[in-house]
C-alpha atoms as a PDB file:
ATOM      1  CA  UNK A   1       3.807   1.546  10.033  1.00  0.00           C
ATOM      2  CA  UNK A   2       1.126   1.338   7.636  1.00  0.00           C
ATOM      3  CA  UNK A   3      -2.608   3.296   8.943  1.00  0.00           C
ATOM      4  CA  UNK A   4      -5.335   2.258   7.168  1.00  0.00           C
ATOM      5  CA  UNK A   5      -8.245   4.774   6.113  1.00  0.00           C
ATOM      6  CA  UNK A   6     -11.294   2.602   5.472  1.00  0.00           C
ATOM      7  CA  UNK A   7     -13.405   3.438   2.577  1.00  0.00           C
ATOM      8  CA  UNK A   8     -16.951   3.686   4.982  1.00  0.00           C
ATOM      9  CA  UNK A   9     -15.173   5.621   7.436  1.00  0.00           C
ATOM     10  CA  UNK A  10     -15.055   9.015   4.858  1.00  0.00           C
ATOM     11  CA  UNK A  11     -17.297  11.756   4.687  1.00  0.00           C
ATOM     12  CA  UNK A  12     -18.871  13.931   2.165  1.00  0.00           C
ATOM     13  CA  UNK A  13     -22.365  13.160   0.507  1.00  0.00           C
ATOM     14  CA  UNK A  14     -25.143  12.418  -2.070  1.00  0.00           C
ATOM     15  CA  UNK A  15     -26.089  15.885  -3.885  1.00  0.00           C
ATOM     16  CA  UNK A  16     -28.346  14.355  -6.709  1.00  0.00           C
ATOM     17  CA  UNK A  17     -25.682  15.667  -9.166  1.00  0.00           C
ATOM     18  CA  UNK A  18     -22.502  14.290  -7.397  1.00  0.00           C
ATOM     19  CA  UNK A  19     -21.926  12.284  -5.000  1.00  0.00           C
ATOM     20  CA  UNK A  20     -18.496  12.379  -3.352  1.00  0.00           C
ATOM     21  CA  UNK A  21     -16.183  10.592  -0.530  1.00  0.00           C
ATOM     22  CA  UNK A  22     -13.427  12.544   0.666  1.00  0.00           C
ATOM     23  CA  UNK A  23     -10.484  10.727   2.275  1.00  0.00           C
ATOM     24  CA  UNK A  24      -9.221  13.852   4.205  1.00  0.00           C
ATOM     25  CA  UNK A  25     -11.180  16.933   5.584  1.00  0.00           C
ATOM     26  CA  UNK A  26     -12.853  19.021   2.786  1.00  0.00           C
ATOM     27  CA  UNK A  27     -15.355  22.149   2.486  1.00  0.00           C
ATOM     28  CA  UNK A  28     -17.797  21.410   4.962  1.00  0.00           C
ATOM     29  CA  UNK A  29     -16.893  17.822   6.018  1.00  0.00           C
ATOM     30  CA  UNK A  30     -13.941  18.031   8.918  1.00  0.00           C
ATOM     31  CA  UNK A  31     -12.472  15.370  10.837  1.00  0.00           C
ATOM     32  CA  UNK A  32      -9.274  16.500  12.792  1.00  0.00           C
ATOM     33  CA  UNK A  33      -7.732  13.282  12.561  1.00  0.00           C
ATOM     34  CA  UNK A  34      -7.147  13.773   8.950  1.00  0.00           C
ATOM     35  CA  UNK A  35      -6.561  17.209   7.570  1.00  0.00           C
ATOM     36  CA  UNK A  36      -4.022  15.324   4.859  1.00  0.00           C
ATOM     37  CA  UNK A  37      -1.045  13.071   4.614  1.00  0.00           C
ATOM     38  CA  UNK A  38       2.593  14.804   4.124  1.00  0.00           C
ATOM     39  CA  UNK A  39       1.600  17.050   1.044  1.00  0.00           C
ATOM     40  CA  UNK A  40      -1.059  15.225   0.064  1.00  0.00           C
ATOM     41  CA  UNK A  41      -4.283  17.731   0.579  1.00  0.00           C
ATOM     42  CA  UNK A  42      -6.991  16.080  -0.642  1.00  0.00           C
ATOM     43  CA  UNK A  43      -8.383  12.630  -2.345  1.00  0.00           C
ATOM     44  CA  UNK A  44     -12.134  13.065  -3.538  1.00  0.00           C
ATOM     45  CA  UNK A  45     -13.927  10.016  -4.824  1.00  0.00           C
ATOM     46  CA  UNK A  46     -16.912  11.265  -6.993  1.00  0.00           C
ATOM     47  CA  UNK A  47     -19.553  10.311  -9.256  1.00  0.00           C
ATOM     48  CA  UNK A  48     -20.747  13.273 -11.056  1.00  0.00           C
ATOM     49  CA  UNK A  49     -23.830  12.870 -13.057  1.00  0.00           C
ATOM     50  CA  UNK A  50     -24.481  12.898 -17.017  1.00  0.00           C
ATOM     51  CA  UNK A  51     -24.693  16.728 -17.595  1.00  0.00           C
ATOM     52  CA  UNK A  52     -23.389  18.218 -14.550  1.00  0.00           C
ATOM     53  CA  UNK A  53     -20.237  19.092 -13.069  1.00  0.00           C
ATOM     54  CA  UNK A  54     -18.164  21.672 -11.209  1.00  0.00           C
ATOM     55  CA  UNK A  55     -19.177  25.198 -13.321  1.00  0.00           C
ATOM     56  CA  UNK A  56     -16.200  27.766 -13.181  1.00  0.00           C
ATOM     57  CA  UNK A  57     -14.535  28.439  -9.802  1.00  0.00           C
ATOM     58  CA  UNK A  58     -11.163  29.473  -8.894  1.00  0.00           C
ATOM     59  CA  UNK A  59      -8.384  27.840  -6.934  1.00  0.00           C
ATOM     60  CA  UNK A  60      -4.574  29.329  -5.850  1.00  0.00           C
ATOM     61  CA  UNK A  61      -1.046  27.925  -4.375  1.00  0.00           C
ATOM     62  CA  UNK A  62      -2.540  23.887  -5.391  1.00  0.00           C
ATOM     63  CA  UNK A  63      -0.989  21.093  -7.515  1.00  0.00           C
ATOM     64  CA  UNK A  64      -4.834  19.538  -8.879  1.00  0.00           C
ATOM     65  CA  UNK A  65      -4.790  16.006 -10.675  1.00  0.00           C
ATOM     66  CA  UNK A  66      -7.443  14.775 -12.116  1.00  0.00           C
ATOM     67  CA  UNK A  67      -7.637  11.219 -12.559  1.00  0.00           C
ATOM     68  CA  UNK A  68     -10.776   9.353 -14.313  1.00  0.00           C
ATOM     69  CA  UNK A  69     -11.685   6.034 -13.664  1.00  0.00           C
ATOM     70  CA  UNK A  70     -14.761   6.159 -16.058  1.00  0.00           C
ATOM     71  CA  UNK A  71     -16.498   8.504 -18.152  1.00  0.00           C
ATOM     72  CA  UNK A  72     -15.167  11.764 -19.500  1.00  0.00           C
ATOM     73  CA  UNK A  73     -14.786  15.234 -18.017  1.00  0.00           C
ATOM     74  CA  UNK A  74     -14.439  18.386 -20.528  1.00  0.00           C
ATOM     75  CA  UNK A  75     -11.797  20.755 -18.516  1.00  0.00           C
ATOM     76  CA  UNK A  76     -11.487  24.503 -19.112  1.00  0.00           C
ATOM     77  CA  UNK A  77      -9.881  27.439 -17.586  1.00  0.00           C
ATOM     78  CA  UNK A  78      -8.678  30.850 -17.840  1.00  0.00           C
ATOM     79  CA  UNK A  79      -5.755  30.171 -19.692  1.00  0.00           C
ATOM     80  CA  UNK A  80      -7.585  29.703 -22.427  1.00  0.00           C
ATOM     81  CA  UNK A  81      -7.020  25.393 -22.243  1.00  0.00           C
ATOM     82  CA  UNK A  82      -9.906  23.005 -23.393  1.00  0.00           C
ATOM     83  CA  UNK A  83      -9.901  19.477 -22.913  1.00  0.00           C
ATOM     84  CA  UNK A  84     -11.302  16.037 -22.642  1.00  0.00           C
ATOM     85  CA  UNK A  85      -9.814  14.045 -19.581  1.00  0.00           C
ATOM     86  CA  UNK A  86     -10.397  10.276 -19.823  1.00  0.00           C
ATOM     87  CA  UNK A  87      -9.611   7.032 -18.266  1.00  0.00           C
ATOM     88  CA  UNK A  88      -5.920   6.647 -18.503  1.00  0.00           C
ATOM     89  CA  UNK A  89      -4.981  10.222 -18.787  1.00  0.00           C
ATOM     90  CA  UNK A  90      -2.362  11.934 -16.599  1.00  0.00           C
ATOM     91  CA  UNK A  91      -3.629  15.559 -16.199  1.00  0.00           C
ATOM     92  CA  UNK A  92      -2.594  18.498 -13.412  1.00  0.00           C
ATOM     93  CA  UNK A  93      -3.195  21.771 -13.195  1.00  0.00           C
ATOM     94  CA  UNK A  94      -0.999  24.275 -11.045  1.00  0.00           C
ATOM     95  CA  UNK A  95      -3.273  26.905  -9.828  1.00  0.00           C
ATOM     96  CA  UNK A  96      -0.174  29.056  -8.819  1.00  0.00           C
ATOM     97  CA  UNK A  97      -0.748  32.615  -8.430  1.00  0.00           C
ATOM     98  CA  UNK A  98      -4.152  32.012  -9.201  1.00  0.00           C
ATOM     99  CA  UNK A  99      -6.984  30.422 -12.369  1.00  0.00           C
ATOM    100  CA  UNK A 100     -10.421  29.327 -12.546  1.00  0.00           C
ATOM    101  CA  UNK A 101     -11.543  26.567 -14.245  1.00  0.00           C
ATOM    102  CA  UNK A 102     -14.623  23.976 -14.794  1.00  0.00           C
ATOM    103  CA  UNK A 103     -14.803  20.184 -14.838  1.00  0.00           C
ATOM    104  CA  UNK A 104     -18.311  19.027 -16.449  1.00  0.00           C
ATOM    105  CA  UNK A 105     -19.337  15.715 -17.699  1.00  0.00           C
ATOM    106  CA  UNK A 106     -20.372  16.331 -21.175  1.00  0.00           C
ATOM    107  CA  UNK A 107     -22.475  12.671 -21.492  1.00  0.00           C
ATOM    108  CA  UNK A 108     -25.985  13.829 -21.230  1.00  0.00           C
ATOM    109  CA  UNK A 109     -26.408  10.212 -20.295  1.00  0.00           C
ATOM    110  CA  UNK A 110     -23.497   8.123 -18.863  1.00  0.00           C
ATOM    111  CA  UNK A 111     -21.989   8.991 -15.742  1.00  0.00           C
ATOM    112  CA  UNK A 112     -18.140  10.377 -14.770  1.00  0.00           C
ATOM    113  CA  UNK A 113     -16.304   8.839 -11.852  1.00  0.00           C
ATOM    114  CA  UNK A 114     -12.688  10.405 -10.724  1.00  0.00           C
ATOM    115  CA  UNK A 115     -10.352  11.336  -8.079  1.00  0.00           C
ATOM    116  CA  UNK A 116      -9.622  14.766  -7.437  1.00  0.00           C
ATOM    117  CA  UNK A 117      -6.808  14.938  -6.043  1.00  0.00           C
ATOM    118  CA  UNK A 118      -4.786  18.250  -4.335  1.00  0.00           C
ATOM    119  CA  UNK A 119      -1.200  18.444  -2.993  1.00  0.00           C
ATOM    120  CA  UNK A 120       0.257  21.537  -1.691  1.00  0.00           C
ATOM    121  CA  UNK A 121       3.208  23.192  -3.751  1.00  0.00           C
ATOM    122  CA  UNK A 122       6.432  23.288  -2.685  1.00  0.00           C
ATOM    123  CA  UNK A 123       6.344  26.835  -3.053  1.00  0.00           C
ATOM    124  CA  UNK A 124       3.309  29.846  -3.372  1.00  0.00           C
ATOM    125  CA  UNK A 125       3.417  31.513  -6.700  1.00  0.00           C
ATOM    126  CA  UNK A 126       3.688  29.557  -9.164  1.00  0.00           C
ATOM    127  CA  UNK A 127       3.132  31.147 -13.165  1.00  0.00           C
ATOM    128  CA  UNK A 128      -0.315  29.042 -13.455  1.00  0.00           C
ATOM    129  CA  UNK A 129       0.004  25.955 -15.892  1.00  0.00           C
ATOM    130  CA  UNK A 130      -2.021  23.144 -17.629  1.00  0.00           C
ATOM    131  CA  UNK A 131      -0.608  19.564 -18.728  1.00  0.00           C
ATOM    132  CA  UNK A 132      -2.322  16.284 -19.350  1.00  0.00           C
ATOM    133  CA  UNK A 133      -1.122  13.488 -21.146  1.00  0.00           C
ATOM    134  CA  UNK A 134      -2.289   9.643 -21.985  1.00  0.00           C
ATOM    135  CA  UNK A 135      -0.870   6.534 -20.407  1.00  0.00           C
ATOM    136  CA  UNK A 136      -1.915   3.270 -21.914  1.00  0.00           C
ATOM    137  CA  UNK A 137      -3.344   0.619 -20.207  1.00  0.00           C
ATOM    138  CA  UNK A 138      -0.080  -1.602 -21.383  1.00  0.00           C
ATOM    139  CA  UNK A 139       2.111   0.155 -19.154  1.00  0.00           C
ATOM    140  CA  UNK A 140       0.525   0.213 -15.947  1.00  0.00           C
ATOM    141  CA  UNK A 141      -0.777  -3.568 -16.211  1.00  0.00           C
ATOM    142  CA  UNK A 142       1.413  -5.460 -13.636  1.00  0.00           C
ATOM    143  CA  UNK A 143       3.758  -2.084 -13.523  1.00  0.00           C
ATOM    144  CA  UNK A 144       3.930   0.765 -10.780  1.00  0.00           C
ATOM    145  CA  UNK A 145       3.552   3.738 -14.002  1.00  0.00           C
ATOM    146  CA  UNK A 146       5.116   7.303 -13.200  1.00  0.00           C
ATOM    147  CA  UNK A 147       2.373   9.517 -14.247  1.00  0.00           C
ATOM    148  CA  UNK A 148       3.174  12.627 -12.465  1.00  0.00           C
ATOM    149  CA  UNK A 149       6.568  14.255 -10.234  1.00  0.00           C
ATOM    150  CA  UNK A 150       8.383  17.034  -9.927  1.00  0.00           C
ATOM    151  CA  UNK A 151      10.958  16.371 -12.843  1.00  0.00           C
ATOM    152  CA  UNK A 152       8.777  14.809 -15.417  1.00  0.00           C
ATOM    153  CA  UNK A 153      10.747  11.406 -15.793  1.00  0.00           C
ATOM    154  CA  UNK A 154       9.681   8.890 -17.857  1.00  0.00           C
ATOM    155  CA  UNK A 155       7.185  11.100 -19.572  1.00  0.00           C
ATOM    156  CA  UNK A 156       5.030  12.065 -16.743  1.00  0.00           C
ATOM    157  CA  UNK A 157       3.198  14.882 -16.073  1.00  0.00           C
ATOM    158  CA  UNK A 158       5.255  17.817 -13.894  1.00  0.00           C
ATOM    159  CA  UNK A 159       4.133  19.146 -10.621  1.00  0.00           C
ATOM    160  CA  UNK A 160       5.486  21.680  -7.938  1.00  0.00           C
ATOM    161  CA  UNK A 161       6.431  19.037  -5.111  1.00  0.00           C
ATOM    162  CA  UNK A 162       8.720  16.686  -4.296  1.00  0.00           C
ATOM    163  CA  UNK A 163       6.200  13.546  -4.529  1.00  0.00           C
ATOM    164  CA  UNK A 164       5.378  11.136  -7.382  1.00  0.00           C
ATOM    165  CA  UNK A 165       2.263   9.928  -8.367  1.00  0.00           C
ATOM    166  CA  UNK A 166       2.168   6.100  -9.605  1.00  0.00           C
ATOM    167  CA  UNK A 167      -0.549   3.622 -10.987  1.00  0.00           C
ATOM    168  CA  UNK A 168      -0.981   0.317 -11.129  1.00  0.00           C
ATOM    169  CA  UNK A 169      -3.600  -2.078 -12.627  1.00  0.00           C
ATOM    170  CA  UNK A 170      -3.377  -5.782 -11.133  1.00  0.00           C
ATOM    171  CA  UNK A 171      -5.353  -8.924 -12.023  1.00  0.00           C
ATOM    172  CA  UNK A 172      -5.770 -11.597  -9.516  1.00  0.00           C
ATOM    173  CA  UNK A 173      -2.164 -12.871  -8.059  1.00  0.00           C
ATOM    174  CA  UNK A 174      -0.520 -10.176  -9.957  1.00  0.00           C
ATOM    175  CA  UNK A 175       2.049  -8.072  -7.337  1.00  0.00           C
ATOM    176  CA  UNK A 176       4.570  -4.822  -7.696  1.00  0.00           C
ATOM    177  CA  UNK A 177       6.899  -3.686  -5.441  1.00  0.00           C
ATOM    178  CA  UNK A 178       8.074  -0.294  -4.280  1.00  0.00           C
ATOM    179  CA  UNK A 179      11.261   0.813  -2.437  1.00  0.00           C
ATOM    180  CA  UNK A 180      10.585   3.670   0.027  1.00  0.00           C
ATOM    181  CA  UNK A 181      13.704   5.482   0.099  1.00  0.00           C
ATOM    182  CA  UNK A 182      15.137   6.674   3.837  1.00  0.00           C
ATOM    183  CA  UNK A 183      12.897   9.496   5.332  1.00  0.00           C
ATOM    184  CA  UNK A 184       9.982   8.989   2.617  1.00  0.00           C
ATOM    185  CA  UNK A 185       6.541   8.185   3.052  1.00  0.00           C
ATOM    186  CA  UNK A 186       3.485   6.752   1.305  1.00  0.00           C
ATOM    187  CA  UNK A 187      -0.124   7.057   0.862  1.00  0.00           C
ATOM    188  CA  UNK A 188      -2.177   4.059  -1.107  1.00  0.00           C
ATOM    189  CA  UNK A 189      -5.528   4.465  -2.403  1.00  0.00           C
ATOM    190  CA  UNK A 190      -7.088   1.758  -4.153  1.00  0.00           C
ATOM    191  CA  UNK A 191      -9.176   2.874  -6.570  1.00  0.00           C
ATOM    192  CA  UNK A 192     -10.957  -0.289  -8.008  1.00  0.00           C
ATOM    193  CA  UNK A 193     -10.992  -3.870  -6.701  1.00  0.00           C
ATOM    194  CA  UNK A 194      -9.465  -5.264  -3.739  1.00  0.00           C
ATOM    195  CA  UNK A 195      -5.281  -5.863  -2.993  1.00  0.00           C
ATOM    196  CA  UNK A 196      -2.980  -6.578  -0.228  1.00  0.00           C
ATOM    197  CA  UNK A 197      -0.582  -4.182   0.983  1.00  0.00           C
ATOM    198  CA  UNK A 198       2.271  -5.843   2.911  1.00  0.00           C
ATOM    199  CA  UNK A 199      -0.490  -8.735   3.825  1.00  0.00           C
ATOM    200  CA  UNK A 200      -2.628  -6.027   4.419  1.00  0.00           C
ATOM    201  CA  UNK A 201      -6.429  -6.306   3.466  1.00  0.00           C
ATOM    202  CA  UNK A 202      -7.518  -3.574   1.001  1.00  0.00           C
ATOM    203  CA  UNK A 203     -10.972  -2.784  -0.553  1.00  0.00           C
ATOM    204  CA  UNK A 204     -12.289  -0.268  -2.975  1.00  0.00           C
ATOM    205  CA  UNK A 205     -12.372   3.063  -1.564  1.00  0.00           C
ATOM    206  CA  UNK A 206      -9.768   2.055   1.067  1.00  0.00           C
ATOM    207  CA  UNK A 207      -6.563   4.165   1.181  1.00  0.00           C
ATOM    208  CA  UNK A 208      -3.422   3.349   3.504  1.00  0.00           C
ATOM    209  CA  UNK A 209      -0.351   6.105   5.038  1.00  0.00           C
ATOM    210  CA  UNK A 210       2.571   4.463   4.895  1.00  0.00           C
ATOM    211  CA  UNK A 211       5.950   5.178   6.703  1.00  0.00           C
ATOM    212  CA  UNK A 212       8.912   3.205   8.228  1.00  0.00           C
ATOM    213  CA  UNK A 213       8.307   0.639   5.584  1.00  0.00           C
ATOM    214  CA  UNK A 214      11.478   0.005   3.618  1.00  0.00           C
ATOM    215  CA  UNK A 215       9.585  -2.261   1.152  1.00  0.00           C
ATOM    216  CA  UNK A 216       5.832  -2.338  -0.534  1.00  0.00           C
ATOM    217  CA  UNK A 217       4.543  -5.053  -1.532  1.00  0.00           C
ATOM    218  CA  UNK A 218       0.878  -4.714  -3.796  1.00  0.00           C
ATOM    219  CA  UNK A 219      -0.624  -7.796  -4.345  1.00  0.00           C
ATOM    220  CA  UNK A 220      -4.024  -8.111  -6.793  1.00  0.00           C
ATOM    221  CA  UNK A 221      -6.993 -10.032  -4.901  1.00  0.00           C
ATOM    222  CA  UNK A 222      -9.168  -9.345  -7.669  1.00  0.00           C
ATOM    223  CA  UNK A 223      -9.241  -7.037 -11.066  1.00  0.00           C
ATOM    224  CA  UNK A 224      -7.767  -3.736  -8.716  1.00  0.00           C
ATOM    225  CA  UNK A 225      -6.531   0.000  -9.688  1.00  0.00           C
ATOM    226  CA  UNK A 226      -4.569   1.613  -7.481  1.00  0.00           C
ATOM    227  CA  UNK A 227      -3.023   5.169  -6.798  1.00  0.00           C
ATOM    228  CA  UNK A 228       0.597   4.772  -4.750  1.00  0.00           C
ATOM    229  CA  UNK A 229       2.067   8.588  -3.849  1.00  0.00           C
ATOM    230  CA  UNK A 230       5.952   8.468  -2.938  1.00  0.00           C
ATOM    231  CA  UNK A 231       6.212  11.553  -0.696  1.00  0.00           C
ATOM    232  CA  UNK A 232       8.796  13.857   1.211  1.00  0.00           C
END
């Protein structure tokens, strides 16, 4: 069965310094309908503004990936880690037993855009931990690229959960496939561009569950990025 989630059909807003589409019920935006997908919490699509950003807040008991699609975002928190996330980047933070951090967009004149992205832990209490790594462009063009699960194979990044985070960049024609094991699910969000999902019409913005379907087949109808989660 695949359920699409149009991209106009989201909520959230235009602040001035961010504006932000959230795929699943978040702070004061609430739809009942869609509270999340498996363990998948939260996908926020935002545009945060040269200069501004998320100042220092704190967060418990959440797997947090960050994943830019332009721009840069300068990440710290309390365990002392300071970074630049960029396009390409794998990058998750387990908030565990509890941090704070900040996200800000330290162009005082180009804009960031990302997904923020939340899945629940298999477990409360994790020891709080940082990890972010870079995944070339090569490997994800015309490839489904691991860039985050629970064992770290192939180099990804590691998170509390039995679900794996893959990416994809397609050109025109270009198509992957993905085996859904027995009893698993799916969630695609397409990130840039337009695809097919099992014939399926997808647009920018657009994200898809997915379960009972054996087989996925992603097919590029123009220049597309997409995010495809393999969950329990």
């Amino acid at each position: 069965m695949i359920n699409i989630r149009r991209s106009e059909e989201r909520g959230g807003g235009d602040y001035g310094w961010l504006n932000t589409k959230h795929t699943f019920s978040f702070d004061q935006y609430h739809d009942p309908k869609w509270m999340g997908f498996r363990s998948l919490r939260v996908i926020n699509e935002d545009h945060v503004a040269p200069a501004a950003g998320f100042p220092l807040h704190p967060h418990r008991d959440m797997e947090i990936i960050t994943y830019l699609l332009s721009g840069e975002l300068e990440h710290k928190d309390s365990l002392g880690t300071g970074s630049v996330i960029r396009p390409g980047d794998g990058q998750r933070m387990s908030a565990g037993r509890g941090i704070r951090h900040s996200e800000m967009n330290p162009s005082v004149s180009e804009g960031a855009h990302l997904l923020q992205i939340w899945i629940m832990p298999d477990k409360q209490g994790h020891e709080p931990s940082y990890e972010q790594r870079e995944f070339p462009e090569k490997e994800k063009r015309g490839k489904l690229r691991l860039i985050a699960s629970p064992d770290g194979k192939d180099g990804s990044v590691t998170i509390h959960q039995d679900a794996k985070l893959y990416v994809s960049l397609l050109s025109p024609g270009q198509e992957v496939t993905h085996e859904l094991g027995k009893g698993r699910y799916a969630w695609l969000q397409v990130a840039k561009g337009a695809v097919e999902l099992n014939g399926k019409k997808l647009n920018q913005g657009d994200g898809v569950a997915v379960s009972d379907e054996p087989k996925l087949v992603i097919k590029g109808t123009e220049e597309a990025e997409v995010l495809l989660f393999d969950l329990a």
